[in-house]
Protein backbone atom coordinates (compact mmCIF):
# COMPACT_ATOMS: atom_id res chain seq x y z
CA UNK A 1 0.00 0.00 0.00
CA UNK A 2 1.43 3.47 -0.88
CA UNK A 3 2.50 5.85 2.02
CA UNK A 4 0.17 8.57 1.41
CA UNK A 5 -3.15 5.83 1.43
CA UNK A 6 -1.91 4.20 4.67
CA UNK A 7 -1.46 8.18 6.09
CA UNK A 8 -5.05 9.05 4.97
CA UNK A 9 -6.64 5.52 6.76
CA UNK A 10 -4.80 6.29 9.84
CA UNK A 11 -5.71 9.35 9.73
CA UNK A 12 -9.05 8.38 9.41
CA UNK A 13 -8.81 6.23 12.38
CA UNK A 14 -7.19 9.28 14.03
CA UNK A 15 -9.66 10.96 13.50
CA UNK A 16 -12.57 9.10 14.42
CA UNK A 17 -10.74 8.60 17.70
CA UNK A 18 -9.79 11.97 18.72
CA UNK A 19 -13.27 12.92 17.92
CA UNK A 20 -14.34 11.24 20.54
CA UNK A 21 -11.77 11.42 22.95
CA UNK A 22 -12.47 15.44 24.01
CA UNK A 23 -13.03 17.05 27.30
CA UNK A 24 -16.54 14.78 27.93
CA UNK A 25 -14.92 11.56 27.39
CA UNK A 26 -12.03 12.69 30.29
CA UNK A 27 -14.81 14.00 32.54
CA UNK A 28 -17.36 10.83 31.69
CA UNK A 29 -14.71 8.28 31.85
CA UNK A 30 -13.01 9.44 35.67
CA UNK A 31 -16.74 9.93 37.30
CA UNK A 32 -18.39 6.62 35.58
CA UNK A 33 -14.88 5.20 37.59
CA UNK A 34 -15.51 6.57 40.41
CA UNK A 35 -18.73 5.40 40.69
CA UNK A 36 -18.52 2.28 39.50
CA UNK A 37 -15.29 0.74 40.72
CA UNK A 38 -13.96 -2.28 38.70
CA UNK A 39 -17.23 -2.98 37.81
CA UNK A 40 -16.69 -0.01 34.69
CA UNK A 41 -14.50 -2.19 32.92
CA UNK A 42 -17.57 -4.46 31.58
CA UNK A 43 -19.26 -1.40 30.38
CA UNK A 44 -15.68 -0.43 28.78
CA UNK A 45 -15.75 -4.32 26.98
CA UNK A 46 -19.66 -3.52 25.99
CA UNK A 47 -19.21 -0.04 24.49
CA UNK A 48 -15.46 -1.30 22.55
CA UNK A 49 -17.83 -4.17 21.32
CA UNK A 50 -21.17 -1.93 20.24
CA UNK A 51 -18.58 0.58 18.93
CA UNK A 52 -16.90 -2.01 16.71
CA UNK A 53 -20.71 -2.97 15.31
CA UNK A 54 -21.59 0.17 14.51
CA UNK A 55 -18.09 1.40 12.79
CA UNK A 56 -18.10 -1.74 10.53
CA UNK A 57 -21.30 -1.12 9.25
CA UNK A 58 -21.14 2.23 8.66
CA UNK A 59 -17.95 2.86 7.30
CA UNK A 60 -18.10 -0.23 5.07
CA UNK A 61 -21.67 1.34 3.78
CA UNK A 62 -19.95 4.59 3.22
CA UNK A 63 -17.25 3.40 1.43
CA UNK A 64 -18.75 0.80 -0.62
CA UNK A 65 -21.36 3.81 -1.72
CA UNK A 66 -19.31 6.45 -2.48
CA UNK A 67 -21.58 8.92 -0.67
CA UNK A 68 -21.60 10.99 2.95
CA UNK A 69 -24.81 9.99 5.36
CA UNK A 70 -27.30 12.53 4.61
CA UNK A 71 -27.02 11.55 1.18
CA UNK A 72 -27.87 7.99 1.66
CA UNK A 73 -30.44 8.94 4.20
CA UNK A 74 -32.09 11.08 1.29
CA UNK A 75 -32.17 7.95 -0.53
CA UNK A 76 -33.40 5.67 1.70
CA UNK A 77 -36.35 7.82 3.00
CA UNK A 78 -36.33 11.10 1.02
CA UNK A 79 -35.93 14.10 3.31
CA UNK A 80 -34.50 11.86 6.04
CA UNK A 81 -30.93 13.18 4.86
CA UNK A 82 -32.00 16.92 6.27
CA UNK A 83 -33.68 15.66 9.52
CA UNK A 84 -30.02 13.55 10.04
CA UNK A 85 -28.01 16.23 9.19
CA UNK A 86 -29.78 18.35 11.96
CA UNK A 87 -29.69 16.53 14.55
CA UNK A 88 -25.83 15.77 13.41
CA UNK A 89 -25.40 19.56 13.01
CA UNK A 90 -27.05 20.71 16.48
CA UNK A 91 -24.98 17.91 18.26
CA UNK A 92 -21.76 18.89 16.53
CA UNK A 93 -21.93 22.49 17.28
CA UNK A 94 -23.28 21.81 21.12
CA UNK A 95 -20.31 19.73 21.81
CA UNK A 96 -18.14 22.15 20.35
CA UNK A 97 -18.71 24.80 22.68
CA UNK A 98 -17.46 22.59 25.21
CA UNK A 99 -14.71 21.27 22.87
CA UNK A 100 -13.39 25.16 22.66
CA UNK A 101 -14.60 25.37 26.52
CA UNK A 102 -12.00 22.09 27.11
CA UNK A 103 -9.27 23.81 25.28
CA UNK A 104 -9.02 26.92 27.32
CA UNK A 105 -9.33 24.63 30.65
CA UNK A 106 -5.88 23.16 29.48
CA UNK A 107 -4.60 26.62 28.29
CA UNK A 108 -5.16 27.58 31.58
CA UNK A 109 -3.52 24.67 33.53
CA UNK A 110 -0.31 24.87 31.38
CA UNK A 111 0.57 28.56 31.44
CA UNK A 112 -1.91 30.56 33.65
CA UNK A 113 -3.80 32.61 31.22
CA UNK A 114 -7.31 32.98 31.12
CA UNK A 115 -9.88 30.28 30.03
CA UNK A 116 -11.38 32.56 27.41
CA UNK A 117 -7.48 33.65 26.11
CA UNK A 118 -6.80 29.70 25.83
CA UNK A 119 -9.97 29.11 24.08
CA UNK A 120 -9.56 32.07 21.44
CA UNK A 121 -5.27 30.73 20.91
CA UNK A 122 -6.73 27.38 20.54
CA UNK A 123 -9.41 28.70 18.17
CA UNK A 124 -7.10 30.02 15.69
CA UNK A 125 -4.39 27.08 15.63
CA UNK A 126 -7.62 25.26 14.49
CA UNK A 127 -8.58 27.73 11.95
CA UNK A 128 -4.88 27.70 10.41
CA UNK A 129 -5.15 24.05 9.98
CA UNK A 130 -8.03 24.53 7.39
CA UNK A 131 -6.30 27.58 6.08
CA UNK A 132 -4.13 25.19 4.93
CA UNK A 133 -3.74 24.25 1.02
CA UNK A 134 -3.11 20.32 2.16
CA UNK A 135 -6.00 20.59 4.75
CA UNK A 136 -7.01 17.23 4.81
CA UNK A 137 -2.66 15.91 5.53
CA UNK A 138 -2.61 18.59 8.40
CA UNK A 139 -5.37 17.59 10.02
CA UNK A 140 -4.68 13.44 9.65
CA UNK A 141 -1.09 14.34 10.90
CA UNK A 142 -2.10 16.46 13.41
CA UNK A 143 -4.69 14.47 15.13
CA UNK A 144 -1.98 11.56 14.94
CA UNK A 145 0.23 13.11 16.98
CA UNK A 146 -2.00 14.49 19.03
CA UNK A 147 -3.74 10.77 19.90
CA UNK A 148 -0.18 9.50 20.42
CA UNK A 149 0.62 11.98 22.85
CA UNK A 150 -2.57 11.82 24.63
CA UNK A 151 -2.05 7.77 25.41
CA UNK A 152 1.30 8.31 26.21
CA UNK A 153 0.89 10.89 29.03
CA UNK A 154 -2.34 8.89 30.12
CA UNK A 155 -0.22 5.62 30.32
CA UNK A 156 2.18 7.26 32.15
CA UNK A 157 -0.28 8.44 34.86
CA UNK A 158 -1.82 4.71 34.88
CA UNK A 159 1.42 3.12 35.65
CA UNK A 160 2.26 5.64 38.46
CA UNK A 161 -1.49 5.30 40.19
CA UNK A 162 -0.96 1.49 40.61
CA UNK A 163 -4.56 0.31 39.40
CA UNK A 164 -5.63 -2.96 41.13
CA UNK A 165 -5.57 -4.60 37.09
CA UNK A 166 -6.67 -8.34 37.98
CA UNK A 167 -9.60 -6.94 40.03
CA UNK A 168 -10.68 -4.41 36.89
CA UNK A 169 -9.72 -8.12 34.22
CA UNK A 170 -12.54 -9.94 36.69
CA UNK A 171 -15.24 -7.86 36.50
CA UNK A 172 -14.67 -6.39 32.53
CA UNK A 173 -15.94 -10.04 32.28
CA UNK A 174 -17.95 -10.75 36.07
CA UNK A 175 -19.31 -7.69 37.45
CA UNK A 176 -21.29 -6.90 40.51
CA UNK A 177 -23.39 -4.19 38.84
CA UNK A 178 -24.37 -3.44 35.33
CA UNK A 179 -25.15 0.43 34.69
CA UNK A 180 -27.13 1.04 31.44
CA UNK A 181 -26.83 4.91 31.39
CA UNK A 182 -23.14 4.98 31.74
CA UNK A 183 -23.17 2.21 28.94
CA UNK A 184 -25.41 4.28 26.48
CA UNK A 185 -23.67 8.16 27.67
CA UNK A 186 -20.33 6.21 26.65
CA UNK A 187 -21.56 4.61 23.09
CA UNK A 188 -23.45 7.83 22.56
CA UNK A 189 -19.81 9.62 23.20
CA UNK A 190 -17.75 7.49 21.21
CA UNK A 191 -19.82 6.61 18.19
CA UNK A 192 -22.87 8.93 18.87
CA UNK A 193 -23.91 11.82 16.48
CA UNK A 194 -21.45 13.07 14.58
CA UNK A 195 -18.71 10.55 15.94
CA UNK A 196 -19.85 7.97 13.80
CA UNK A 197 -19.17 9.12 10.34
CA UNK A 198 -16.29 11.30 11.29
CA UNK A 199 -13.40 8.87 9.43
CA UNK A 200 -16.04 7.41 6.42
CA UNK A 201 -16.71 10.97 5.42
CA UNK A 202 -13.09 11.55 5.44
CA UNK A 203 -12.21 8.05 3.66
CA UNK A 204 -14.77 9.99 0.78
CA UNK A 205 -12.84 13.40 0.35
CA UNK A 206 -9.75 11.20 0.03
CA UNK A 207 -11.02 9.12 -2.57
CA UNK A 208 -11.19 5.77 -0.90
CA UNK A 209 -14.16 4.62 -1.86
CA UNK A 210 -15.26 1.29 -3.75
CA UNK A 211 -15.79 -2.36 -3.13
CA UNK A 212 -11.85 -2.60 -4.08
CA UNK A 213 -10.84 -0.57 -1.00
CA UNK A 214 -13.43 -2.19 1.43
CA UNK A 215 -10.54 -4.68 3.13
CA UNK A 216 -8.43 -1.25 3.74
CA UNK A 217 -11.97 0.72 4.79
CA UNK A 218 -12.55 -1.85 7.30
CA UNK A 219 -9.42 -2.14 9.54
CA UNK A 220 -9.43 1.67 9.45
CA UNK A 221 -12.54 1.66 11.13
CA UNK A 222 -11.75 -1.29 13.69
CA UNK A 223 -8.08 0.49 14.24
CA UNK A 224 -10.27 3.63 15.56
CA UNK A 225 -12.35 1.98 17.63
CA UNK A 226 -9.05 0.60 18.85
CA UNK A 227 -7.77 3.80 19.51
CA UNK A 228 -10.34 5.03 21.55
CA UNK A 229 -10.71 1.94 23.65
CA UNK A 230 -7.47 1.76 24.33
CA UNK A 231 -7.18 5.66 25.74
CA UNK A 232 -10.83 4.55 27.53
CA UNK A 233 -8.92 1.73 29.08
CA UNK A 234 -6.03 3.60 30.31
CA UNK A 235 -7.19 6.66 31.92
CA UNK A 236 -10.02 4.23 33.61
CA UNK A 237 -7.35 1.84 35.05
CA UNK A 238 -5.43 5.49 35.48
CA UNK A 239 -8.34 6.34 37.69
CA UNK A 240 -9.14 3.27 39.11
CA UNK A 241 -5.34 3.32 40.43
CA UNK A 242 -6.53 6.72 42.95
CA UNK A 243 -10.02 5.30 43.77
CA UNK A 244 -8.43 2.05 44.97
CA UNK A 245 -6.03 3.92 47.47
CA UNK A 246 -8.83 5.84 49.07
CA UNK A 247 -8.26 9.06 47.55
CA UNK A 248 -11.29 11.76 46.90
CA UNK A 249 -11.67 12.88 43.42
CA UNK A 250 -12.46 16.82 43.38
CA UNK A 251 -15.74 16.64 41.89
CA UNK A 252 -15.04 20.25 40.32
CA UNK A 253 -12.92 19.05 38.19
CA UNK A 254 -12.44 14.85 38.51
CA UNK A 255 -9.98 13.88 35.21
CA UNK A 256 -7.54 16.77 36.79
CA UNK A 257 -7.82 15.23 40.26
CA UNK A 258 -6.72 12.27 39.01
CA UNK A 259 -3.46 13.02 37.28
CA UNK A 260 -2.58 15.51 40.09
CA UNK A 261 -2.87 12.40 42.86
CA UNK A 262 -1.13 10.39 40.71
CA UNK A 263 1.84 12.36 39.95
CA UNK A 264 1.59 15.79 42.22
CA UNK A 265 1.73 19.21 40.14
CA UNK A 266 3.57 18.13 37.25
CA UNK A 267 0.66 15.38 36.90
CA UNK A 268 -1.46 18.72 36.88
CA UNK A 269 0.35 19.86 33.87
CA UNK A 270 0.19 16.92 32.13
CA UNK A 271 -3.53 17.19 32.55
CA UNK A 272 -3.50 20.54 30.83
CA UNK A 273 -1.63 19.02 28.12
CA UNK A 274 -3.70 15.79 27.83
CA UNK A 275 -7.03 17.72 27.78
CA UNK A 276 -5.75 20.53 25.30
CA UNK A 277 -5.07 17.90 22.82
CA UNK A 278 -8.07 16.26 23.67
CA UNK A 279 -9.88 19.08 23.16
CA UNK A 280 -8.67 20.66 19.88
CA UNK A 281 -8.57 17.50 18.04
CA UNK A 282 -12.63 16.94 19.02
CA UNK A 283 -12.64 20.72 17.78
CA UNK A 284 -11.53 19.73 14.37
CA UNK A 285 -12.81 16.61 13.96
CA UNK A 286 -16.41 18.52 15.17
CA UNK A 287 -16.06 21.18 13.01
CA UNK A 288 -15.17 18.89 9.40
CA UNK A 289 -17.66 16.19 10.30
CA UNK A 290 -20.35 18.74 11.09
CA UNK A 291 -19.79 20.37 8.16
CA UNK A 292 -19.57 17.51 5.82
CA UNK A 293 -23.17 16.97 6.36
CA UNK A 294 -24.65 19.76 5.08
CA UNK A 295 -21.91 20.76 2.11
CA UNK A 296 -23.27 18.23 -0.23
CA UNK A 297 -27.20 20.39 0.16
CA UNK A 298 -25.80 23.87 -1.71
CA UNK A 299 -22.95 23.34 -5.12
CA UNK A 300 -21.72 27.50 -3.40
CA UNK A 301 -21.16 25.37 0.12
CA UNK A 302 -19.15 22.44 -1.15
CA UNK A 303 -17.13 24.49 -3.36
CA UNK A 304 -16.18 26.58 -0.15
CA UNK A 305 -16.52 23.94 2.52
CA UNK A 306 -13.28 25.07 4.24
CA UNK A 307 -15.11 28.62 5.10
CA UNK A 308 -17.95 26.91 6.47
CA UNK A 309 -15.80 24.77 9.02
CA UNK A 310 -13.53 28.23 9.87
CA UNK A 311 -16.68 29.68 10.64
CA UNK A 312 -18.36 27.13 12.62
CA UNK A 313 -14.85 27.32 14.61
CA UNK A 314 -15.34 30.88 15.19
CA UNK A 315 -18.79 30.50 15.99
CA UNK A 316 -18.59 28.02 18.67
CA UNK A 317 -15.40 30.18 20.38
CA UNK A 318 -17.73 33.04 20.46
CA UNK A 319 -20.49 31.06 21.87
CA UNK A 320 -18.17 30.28 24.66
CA UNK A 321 -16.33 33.30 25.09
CA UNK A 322 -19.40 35.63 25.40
CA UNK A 323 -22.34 33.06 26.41
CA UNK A 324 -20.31 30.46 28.67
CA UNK A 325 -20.73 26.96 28.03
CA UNK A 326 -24.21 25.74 28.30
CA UNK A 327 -24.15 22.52 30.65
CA UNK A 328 -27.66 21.37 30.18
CA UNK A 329 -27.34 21.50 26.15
CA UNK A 330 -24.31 19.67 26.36
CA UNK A 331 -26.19 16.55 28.65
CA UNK A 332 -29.29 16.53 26.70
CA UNK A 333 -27.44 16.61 23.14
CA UNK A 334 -25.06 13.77 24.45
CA UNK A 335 -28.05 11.53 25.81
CA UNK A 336 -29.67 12.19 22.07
CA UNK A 337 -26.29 10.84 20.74
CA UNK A 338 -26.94 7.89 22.31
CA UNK A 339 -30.41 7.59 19.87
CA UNK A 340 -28.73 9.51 17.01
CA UNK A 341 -27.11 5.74 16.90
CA UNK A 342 -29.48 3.74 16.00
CA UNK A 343 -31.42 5.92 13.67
CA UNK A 344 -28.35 6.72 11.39
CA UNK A 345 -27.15 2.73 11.72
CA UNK A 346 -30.61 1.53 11.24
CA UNK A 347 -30.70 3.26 8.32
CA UNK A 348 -27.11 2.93 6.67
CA UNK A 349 -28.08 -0.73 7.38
CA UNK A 350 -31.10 -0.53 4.70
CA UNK A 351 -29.13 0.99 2.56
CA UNK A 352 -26.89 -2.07 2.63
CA UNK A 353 -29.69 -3.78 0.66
CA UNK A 354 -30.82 -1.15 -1.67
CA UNK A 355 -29.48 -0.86 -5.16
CA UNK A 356 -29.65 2.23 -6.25
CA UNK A 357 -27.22 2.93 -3.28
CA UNK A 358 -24.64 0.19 -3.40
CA UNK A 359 -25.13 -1.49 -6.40
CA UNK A 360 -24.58 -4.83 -6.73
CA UNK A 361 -22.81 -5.02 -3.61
CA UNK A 362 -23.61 -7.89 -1.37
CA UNK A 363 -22.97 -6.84 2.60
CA UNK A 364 -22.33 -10.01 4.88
CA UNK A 365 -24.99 -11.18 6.73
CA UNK A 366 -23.14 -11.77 9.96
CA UNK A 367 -22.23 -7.99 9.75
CA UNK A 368 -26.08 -7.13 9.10
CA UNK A 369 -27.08 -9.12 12.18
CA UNK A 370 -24.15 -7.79 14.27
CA UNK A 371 -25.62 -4.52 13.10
CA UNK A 372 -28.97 -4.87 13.85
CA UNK A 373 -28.38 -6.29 17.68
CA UNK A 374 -26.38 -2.99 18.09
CA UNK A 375 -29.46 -1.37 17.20
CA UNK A 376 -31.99 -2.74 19.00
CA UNK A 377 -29.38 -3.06 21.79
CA UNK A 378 -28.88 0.99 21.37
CA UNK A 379 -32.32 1.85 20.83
CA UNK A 380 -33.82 0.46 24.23
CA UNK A 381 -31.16 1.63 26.11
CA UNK A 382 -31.17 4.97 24.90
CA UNK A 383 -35.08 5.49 25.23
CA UNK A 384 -34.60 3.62 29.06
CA UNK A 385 -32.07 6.68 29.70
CA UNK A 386 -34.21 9.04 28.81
CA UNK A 387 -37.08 8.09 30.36
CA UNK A 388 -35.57 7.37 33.41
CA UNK A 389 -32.93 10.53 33.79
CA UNK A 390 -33.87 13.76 31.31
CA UNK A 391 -36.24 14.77 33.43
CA UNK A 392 -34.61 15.50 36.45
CA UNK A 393 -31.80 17.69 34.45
CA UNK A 394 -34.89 20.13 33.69
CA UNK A 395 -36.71 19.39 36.69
């Protein structure tokens, strides 16, 4: 395989990953841990394996189509493209806010300055990526090194905090308690919304498309799943490590807590490292994903697609710098992630059988099935969520 294929399916997987690895994930990831104990591992296992039947399905779908999800939405259930693209949309720039929000946290924690200075610095490095003229290497590269990085530091903290690992192996497979909200908040985090199509949309600007590439399309997709399993894993046994010793986590700000026990102040700083790079690569991959669903809708919009991300940049930096970040947006549009899931896999996985979008393409039944559990599985879990926890956020 060339050099500059295998860079654009890593970056991909990147990507996808780093997406979903942003400020929530750190904060979701250390309190799920702290309230769960060991037992968090099995609902680790369950999301890697519900993330791996969703990616397969839908990036294979993608690929094999040569066309972005709204698009095959549209021609599965005309006008279901818009309503997808929406709800993508909405999510995208919600999460984004907190993305920006996450960004000037680290700022802060590595040199001082303000929240809102951090967030506006941050802002532009992001912008200057899609300035660019090779926009789509600088942000695969980018988001590679910034992944690396991220499980690197994280690794480092895990090792030092001395988790009780053949406790958290036992119950991955055995545990005491099985929590469907955190299972559903961390699917809807990790393939959820915009997540989900985040490397398959960029496998399509690349040009990797077609049943030929399909082998290549599909350990992309497993490799970021991977990824962000592997960083989930980490920074949960990282966690675990604290917990087990009896120490409090500061429930102002838990994922900080927990590199600063681990490893004193300089564990602080790695924090503010760790969630900067966390941050700004969910504001990028955000911003081009969000985007990519509605460029295909105007010829003016796809032509200047790069604008429209730049702008949805500045817009969610100004959101935050003069609104604030607005909590109870950001836990309703990441419990809607959760049912964003199903709708967009449920219907990526009738497209699978319908001609006029894959041709005569053939998708494997055992990857159909797999897909379908992972809906129904996502779909009841999601609505029991919601039912059972929305309304006290508003009550």
């Amino acid at each position: 395989m060339e050099k500059s294929k295998l860079s654009v399916l890593l970056g991909a997987a990147f990507l996808m990953a780093t997406s979903a690895i942003g400020p929530g994930f750190l904060t979701q990831t250390t309190v799920f841990t702290e309230k769960l104990g060991a037992d968090f591992g099995f609902v680790i296992l369950a999301s890697i394996l519900i993330d791996v039947g969703a990616q397969l399905n839908v990036w294979r779908i993608i690929a094999v189509s040569g066309k972005r999800g709204q698009d095959i939405a549209n021609q599965v259930f005309p006008g279901l493209g818009y309503l997808v693209a929406a709800l993508v949309v909405a999510g995208g720039l919600a999460f984004n806010i907190g993305n920006i929000g996450g960004c000037g946290l680290g700022i802060n924690v590595l040199f001082g300055v303000s929240p809102t200075v951090g967030a506006a610095v941050s802002a532009v490095i992001a912008i200057g990526i899609f300035l660019s003229k090779e926009a789509g290497q600088a942000m695969d590269r980018f988001t590679q090194v910034a992944g690396v990085c991220i499980i690197l530091l994280t690794l480092y903290v895990a090792i030092i905090s001395a988790p009780p690992v053949g406790e958290a192996v036992v119950k991955s497979f055995a545990p005491d308690k099985i929590d469907i909200m955190s299972i559903v908040t961390l699917v809807g985090g990790t393939v959820g919304g915009y997540i989900t199509f985040a490397g398959g949309h960029r496998l399509i600007d690349a040009g990797i498309t077609g049943k030929e590439a399909l082998p290549e399309v599909t350990r992309s997709s497993v490799t970021g799943v991977v990824i962000t399993g592997a960083m989930r894993i980490i920074l949960f046994l990282a966690a675990l490590g604290v917990v087990a010793h009896g120490l409090a986590l500061d429930p102002a700000n838990p994922p900080a807590s927990v590199f600063r026990l681990s490893v004193g102040e300089i564990g602080y700083k790695i924090f503010g490292l760790v969630m900067w790079a966390a941050a700004i690569t969910s504001v990028i991959g955000a911003a081009y994903t969000s985007v990519s669903f509605i460029r295909t809708f105007n010829k003016k919009l796809d032509e200047h697609y790069r604008l429209a991300i730049i702008a949805f940049i500045i817009f969610s930096t100004g959101v935050f710098i003069f609104i604030g970040q607005p909590v109870k947006i950001l836990i309703l549009v990441g419990a809607l992630n959760g049912l964003i899931l199903p709708v967009t896999l449920g219907v990526l996985l009738l497209a699978a059988y319908n001609k006029k979008v894959v041709g005569d393409y053939h998708h494997p039944l055992w990857m159909t099935i797999f897909g379908w559990v992972v809906f129904g599985l996502m779909f009841y879990m999601s609505g029991y969520t919601m039912i059972n926890n929305l309304p006290k956020l508003f009550a």
